[in-house]
Each structure stands twice: as C-alpha cells, then as structure tokens.
N, C-alpha and C. Protein backbone atom coordinates (compact mmCIF):
# COMPACT_ATOMS: atom_id res chain seq x y z
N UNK A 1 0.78 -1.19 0.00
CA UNK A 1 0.00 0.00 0.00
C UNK A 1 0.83 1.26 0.00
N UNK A 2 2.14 1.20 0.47
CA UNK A 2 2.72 2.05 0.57
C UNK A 2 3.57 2.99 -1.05
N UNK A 3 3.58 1.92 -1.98
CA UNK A 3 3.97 2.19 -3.23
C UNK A 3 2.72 2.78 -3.66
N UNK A 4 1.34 2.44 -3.74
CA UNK A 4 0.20 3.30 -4.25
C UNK A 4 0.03 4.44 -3.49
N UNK A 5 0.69 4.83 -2.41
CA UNK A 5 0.31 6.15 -2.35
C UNK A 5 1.41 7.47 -2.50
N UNK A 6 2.62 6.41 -3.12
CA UNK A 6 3.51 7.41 -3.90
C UNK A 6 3.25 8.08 -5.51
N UNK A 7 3.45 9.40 -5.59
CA UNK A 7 3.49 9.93 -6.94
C UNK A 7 4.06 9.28 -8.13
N UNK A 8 4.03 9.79 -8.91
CA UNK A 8 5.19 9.32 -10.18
C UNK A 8 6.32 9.87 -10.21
N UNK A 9 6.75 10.78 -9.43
CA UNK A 9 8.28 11.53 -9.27
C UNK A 9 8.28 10.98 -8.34
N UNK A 10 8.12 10.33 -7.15
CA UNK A 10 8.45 9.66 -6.03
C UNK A 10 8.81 8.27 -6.36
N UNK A 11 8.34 7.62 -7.65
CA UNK A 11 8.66 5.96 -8.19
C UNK A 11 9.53 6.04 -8.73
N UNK A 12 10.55 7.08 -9.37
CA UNK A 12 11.52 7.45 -9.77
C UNK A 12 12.59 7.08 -9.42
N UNK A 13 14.10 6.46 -9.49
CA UNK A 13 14.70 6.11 -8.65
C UNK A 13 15.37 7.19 -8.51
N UNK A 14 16.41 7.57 -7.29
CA UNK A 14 17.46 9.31 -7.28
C UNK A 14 18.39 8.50 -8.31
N UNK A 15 18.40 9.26 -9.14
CA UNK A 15 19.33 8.79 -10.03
C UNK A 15 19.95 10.58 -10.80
N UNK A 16 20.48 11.42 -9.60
CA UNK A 16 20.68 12.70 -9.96
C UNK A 16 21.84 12.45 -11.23
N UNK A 17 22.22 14.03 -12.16
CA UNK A 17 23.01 13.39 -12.82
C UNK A 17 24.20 14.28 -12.14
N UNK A 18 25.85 13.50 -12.22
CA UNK A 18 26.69 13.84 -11.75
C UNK A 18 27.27 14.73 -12.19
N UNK A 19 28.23 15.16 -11.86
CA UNK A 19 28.73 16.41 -12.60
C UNK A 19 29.16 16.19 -13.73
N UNK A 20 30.46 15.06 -14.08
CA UNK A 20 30.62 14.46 -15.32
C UNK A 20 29.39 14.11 -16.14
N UNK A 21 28.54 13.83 -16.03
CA UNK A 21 27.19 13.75 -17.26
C UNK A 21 26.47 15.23 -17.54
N UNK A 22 26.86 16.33 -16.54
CA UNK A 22 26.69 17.54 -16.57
C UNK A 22 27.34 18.21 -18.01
N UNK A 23 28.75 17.80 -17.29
CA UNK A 23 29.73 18.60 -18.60
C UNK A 23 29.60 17.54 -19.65
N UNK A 24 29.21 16.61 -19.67
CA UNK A 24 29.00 16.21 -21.43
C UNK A 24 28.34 16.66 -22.09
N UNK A 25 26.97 16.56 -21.47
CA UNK A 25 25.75 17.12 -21.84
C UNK A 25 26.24 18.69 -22.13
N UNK A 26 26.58 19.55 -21.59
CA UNK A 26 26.81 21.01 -21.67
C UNK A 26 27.77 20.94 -23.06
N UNK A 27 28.27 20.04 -23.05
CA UNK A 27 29.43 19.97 -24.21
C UNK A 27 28.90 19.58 -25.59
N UNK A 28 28.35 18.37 -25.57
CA UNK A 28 27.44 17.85 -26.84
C UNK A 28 26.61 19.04 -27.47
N UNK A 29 25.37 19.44 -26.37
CA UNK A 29 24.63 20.55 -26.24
C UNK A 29 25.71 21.80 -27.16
N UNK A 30 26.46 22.04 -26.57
CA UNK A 30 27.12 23.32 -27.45
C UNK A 30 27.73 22.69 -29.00
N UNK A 31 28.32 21.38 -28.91
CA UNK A 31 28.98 21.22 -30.17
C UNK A 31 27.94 21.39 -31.50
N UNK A 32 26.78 20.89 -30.74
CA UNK A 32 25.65 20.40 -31.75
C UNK A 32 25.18 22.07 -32.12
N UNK A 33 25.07 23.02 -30.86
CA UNK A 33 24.51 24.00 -31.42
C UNK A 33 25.06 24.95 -32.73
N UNK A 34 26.89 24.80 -32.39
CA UNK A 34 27.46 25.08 -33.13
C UNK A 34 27.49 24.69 -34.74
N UNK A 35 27.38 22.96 -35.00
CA UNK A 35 27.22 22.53 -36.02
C UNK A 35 26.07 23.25 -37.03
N UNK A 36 24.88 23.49 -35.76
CA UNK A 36 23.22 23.53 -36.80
C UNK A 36 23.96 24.99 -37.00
N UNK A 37 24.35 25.47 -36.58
CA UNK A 37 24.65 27.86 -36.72
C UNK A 37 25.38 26.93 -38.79
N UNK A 38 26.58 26.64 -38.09
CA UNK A 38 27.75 26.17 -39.51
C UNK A 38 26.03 25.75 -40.47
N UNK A 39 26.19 24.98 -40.51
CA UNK A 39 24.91 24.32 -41.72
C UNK A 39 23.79 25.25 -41.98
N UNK A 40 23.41 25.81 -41.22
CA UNK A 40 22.79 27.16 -41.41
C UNK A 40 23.27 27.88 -42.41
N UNK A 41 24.29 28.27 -41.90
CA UNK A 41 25.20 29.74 -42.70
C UNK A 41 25.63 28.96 -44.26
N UNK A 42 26.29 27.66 -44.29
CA UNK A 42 26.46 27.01 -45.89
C UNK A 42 25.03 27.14 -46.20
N UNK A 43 24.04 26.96 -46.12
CA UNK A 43 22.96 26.54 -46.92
C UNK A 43 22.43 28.31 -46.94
N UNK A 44 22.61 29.04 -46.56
CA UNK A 44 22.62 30.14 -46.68
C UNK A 44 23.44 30.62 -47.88
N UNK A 45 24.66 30.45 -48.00
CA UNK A 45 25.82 30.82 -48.57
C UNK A 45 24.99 30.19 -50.22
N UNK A 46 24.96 28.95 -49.65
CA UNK A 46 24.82 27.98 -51.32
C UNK A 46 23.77 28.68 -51.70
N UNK A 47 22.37 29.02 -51.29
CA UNK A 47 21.32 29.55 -51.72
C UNK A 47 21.74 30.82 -52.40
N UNK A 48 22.22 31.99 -51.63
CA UNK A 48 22.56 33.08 -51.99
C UNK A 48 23.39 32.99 -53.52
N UNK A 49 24.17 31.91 -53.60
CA UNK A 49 25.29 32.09 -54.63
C UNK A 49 24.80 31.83 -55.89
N UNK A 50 24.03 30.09 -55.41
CA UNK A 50 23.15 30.14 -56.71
C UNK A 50 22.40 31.19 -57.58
N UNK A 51 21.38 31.52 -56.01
CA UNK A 51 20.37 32.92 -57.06
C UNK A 51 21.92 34.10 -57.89
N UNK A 52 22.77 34.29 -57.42
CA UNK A 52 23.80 35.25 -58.09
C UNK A 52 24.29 34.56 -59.17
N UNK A 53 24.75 33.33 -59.50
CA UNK A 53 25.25 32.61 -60.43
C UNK A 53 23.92 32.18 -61.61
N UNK A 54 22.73 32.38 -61.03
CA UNK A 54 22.02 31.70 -61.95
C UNK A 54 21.86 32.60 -63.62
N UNK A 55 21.91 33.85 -63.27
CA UNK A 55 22.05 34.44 -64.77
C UNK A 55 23.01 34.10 -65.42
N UNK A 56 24.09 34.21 -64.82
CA UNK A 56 25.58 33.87 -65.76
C UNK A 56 25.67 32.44 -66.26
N UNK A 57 24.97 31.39 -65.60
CA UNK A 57 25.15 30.22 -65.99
C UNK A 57 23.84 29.61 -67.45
N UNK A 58 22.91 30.65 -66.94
CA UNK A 58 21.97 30.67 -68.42
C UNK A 58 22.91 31.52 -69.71
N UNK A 59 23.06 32.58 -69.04
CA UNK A 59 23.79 33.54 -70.24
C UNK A 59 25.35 32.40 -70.97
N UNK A 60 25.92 32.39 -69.92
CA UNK A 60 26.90 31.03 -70.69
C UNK A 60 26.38 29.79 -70.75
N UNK A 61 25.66 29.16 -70.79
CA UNK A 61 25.25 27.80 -70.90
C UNK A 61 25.40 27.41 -72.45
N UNK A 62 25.19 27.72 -73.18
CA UNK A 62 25.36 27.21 -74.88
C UNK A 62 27.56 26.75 -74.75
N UNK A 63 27.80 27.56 -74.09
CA UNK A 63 29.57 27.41 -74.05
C UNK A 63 29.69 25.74 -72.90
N UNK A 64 29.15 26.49 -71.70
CA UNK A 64 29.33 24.99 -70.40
C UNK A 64 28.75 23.75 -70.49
N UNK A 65 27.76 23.97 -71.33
CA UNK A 65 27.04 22.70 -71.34
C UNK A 65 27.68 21.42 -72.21
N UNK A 66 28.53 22.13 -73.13
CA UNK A 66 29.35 21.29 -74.54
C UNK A 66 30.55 21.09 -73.39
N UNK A 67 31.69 21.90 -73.18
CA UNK A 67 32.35 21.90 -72.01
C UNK A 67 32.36 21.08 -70.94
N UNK A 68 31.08 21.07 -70.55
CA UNK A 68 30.88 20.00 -69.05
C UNK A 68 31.10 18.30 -69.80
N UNK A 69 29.79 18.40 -71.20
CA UNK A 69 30.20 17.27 -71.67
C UNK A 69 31.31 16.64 -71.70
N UNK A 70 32.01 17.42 -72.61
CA UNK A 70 33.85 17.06 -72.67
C UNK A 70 34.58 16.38 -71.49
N UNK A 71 34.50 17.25 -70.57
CA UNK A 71 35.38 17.38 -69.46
C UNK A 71 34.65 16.11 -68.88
N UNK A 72 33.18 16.11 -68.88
CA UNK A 72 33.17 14.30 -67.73
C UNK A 72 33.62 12.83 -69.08
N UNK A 73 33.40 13.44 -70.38
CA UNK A 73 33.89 12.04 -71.38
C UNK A 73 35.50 12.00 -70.73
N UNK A 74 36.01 12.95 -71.47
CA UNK A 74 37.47 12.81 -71.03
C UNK A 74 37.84 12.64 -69.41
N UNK A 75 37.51 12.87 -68.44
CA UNK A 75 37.78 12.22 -67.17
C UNK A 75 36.73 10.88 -67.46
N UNK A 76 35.98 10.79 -67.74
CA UNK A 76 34.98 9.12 -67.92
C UNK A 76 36.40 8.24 -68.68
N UNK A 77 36.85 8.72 -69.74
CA UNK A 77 37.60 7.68 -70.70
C UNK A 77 39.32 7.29 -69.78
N UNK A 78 39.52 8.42 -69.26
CA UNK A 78 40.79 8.42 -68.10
C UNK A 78 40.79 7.46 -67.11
N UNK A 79 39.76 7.61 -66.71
CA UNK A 79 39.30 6.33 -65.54
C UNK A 79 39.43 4.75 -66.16
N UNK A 80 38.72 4.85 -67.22
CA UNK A 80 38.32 3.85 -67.52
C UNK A 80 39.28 2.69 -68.12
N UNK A 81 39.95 3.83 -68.59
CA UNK A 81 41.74 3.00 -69.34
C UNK A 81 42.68 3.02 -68.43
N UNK A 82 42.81 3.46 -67.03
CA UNK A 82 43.49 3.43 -65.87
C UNK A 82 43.08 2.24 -65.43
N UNK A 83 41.46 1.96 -64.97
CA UNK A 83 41.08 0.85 -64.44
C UNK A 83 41.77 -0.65 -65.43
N UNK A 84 41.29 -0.56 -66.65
CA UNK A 84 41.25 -1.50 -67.77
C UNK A 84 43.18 -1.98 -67.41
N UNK A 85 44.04 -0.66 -67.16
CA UNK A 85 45.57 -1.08 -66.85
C UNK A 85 45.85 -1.27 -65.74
N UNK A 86 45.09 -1.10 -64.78
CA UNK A 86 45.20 -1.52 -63.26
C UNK A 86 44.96 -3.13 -63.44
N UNK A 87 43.64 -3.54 -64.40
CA UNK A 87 43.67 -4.88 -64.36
C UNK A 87 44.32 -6.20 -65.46
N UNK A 88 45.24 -5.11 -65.91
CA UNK A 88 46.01 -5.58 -66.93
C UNK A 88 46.74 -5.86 -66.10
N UNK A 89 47.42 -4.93 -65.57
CA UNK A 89 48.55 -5.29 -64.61
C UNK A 89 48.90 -6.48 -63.37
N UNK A 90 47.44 -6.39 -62.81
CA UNK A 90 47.04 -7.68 -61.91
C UNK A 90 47.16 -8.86 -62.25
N UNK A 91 46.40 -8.77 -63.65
CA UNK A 91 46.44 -10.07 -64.26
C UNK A 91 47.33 -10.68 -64.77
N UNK A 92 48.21 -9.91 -65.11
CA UNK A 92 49.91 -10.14 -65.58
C UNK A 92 50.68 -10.61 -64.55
N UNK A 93 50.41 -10.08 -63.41
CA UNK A 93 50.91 -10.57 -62.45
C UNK A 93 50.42 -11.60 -61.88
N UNK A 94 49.34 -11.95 -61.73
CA UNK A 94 48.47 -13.20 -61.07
C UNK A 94 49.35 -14.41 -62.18
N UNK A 95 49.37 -13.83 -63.42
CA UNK A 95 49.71 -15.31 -64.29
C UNK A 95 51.38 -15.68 -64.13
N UNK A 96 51.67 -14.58 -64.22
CA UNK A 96 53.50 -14.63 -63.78
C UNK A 96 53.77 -15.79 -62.62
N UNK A 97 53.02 -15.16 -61.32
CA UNK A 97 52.89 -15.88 -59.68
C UNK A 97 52.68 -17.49 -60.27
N UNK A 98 51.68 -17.67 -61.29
CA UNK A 98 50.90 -18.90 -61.44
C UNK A 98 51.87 -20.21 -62.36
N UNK A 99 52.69 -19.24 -63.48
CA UNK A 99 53.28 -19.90 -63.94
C UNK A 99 54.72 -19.80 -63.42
N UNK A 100 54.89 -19.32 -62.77
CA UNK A 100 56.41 -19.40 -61.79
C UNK A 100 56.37 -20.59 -60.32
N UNK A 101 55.07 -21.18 -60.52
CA UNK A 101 55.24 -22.27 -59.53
C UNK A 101 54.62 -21.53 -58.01
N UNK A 102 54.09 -20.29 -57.61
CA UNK A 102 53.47 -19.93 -56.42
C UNK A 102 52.18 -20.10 -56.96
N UNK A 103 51.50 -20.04 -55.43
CA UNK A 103 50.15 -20.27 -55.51
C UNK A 103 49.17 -19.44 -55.40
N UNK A 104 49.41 -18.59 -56.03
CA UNK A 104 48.31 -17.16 -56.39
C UNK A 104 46.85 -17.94 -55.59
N UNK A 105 45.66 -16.61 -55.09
CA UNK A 105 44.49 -17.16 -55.18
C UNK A 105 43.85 -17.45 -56.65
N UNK A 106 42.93 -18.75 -56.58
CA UNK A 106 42.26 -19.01 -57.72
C UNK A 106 42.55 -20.10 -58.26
N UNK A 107 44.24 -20.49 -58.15
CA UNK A 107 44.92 -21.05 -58.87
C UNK A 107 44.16 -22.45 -58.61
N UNK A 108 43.68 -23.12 -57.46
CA UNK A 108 43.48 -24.25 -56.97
C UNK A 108 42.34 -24.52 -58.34
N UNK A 109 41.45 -23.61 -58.57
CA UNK A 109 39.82 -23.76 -59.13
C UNK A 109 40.38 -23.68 -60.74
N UNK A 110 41.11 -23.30 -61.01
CA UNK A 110 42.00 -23.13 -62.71
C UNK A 110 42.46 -24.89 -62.57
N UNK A 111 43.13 -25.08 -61.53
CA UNK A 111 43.59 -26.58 -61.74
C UNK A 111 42.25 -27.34 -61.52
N UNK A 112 41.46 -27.41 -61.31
CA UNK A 112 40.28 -28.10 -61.10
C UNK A 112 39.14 -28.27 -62.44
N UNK A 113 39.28 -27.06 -63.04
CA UNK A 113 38.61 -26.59 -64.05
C UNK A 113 39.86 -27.08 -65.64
N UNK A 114 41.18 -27.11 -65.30
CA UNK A 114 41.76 -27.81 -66.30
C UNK A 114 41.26 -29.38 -66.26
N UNK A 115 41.37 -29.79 -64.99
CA UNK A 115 41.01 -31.02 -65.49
C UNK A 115 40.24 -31.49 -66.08
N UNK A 116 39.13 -31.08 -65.48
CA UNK A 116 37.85 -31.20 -66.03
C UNK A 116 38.11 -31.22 -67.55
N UNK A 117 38.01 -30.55 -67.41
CA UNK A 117 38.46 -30.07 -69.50
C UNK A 117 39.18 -31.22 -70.18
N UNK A 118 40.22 -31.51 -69.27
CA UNK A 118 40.84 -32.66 -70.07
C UNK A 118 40.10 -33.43 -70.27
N UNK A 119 39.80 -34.21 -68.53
CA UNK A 119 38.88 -35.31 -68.31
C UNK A 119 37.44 -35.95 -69.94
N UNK A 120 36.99 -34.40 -69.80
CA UNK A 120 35.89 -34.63 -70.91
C UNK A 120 36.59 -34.57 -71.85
N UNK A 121 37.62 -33.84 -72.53
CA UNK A 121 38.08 -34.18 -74.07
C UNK A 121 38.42 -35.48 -74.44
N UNK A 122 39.50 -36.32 -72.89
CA UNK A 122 39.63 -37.40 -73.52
C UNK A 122 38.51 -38.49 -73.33
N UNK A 123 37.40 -38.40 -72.70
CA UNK A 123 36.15 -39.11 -73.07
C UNK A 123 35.27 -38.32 -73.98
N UNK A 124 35.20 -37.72 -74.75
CA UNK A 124 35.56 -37.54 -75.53
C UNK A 124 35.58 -38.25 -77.28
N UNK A 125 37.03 -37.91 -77.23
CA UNK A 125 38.42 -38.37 -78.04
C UNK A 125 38.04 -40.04 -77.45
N UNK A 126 37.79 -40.47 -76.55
CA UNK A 126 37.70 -41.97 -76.77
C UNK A 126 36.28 -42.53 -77.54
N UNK A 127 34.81 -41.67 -77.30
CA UNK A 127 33.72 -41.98 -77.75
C UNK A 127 33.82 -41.78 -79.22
N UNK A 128 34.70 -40.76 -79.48
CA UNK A 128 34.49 -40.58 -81.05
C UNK A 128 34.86 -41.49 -81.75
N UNK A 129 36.67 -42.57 -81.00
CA UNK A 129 37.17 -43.61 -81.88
C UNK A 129 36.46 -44.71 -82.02
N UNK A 130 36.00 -44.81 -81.44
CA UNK A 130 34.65 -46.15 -80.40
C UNK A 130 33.77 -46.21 -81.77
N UNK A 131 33.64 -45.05 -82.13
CA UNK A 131 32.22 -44.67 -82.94
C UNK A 131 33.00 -45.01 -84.23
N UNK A 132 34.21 -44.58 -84.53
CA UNK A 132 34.72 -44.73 -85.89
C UNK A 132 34.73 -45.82 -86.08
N UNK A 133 35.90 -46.59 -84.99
CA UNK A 133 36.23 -48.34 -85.29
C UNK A 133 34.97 -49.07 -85.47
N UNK A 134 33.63 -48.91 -84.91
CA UNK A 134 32.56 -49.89 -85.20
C UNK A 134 32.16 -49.71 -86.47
N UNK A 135 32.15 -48.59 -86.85
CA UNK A 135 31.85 -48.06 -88.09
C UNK A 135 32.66 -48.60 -89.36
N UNK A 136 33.97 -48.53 -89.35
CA UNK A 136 35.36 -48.97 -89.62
C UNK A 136 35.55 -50.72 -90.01
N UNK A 137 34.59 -50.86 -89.32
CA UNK A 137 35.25 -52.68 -88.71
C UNK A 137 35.18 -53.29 -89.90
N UNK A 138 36.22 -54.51 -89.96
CA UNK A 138 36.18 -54.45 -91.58
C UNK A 138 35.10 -55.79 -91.15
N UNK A 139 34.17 -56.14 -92.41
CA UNK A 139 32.66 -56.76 -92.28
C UNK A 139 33.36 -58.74 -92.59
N UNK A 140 33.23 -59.21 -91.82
CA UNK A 140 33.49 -61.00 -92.04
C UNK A 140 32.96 -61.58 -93.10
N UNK A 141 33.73 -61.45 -94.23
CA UNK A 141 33.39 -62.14 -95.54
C UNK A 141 33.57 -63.79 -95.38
N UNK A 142 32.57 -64.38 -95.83
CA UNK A 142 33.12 -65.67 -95.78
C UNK A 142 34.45 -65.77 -96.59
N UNK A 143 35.19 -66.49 -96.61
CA UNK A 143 36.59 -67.37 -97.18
C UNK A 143 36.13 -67.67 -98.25
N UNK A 144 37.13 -67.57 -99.26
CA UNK A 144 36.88 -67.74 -100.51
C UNK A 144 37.71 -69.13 -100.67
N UNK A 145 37.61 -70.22 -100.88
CA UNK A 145 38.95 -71.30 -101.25
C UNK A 145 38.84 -71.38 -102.46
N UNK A 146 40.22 -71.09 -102.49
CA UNK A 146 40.95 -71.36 -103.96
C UNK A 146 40.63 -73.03 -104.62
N UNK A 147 40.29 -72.59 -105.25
CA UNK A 147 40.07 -73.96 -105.90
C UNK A 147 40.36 -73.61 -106.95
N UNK A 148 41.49 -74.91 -107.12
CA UNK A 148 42.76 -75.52 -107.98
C UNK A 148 42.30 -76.50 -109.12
N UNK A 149 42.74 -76.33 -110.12
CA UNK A 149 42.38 -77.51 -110.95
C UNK A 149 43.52 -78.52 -110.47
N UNK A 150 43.01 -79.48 -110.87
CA UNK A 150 44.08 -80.30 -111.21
C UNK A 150 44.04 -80.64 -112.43
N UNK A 151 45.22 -80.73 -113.06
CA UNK A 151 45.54 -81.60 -114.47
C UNK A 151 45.64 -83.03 -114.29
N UNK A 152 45.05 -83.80 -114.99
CA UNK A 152 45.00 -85.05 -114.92
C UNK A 152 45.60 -85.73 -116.07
C-alpha cells in the first residue's frame, strides 16, 4: 500500500546526474549547437550564390554545357583506361605468380577446371574412336577357297 500512495516523481529512482554527465551534456549541447549555426550559414551561402550565379550560368550555358560534356567524357575515358591497366597489370601478375610455380588465389579452381576439360576431351576423343572403329570394322566375308584344278 505504501507504493500506491507514492506519486510518479516519487517511483523514480534518485538517479541525480553527476557532474561528469553535466559537462557532457553542456558539451554535446554546445557542439551540436554550433554545427546547426555552420549548416545554417552554408545553406545560406549555397542559396545566396546560386540565385547570383544563376544568370551567368543561363547567359553562358550554350559554351558549359558542350564543355561539361567534354570534361566528364574525357575524365569518364581516363578512368576507364586506368582501371582497364590496373587490371592488366594484376592479371599479368596473377599469371606470372601462377606460372612461376606460387600459388596465387584461384589457382586451386584453374587446376580443377583444367582437369575437367581434359577429363571430358579425352572421353571424348575416346567416344568418337569407339564410334569410328565400329563403323570402320572391316565386315566378315566368308573365305573364298581357292580352288585348284588339277591336271590329270
């Protein structure tokens, strides 16, 4: 009975906060306030600049727009033949490692996958001769005997 005739701030446990959870809180509290002011003022800045840039970028646009093209093909094609020799290079090297006797990754599933390959060519190469020689076989003629005269 004694819990029902306590409040809801009285069921509370004291759980004051210490001074250390004080200064975090005071600290977080300010870092954060600081951040939203910063993000404020850029999105301020960006807004403002745009509306100032937006005539000049209509008035030049027939020039930037060909321009922008260019400039992302040619960084697009840069990348792309960097990557293409990054994996030239790997691969040159993976086969070097492979045929120099180390054991690159992969190498195990290349030997697994050669066999295979063999395995079926020469069954294979054996079904096909199989198929020829029956084909091939020379056919059992009866014997012909010579028959000889005799002179009498």
């Amino acid at each position: 009975m004694a819990e029902q005739q306590k409040t809801p701030t009285q069921k509370l446990p004291d759980s004051t906060p210490n001074s250390r959870q004080a200064v975090k809180f005071v600290t977080a509290a300010t870092i954060g306030g600081l951040l939203l002011v910063l993000s404020c003022l850029t999105l301020t800045g960006t807004v403002i600049s745009l509306v100032m840039a937006t005539p000049l970028l209509v008035l030049f646009s027939p020039i930037l727009i060909p321009a922008g093209i260019v400039i992302f093909l040619a960084v697009t094609g840069f990348l792309f033949s960097g990557g293409f020799g990054i994996a030239a290079v790997s691969a040159l090297s993976w086969i070097y490692e492979y045929v120099s006797g180390k054991h690159p990754p992969g190498s195990d599933q290349l030997d697994y996958a050669r066999m295979r390959l063999a395995n079926k060519a020469r069954d294979v190469k054996d079904r096909a001769y199989s198929q020829y020689a029956a084909q091939n076989k020379p056919q059992s003629q009866p014997q012909q005997q010579d028959v000889t005269q005799s002179s009498s």
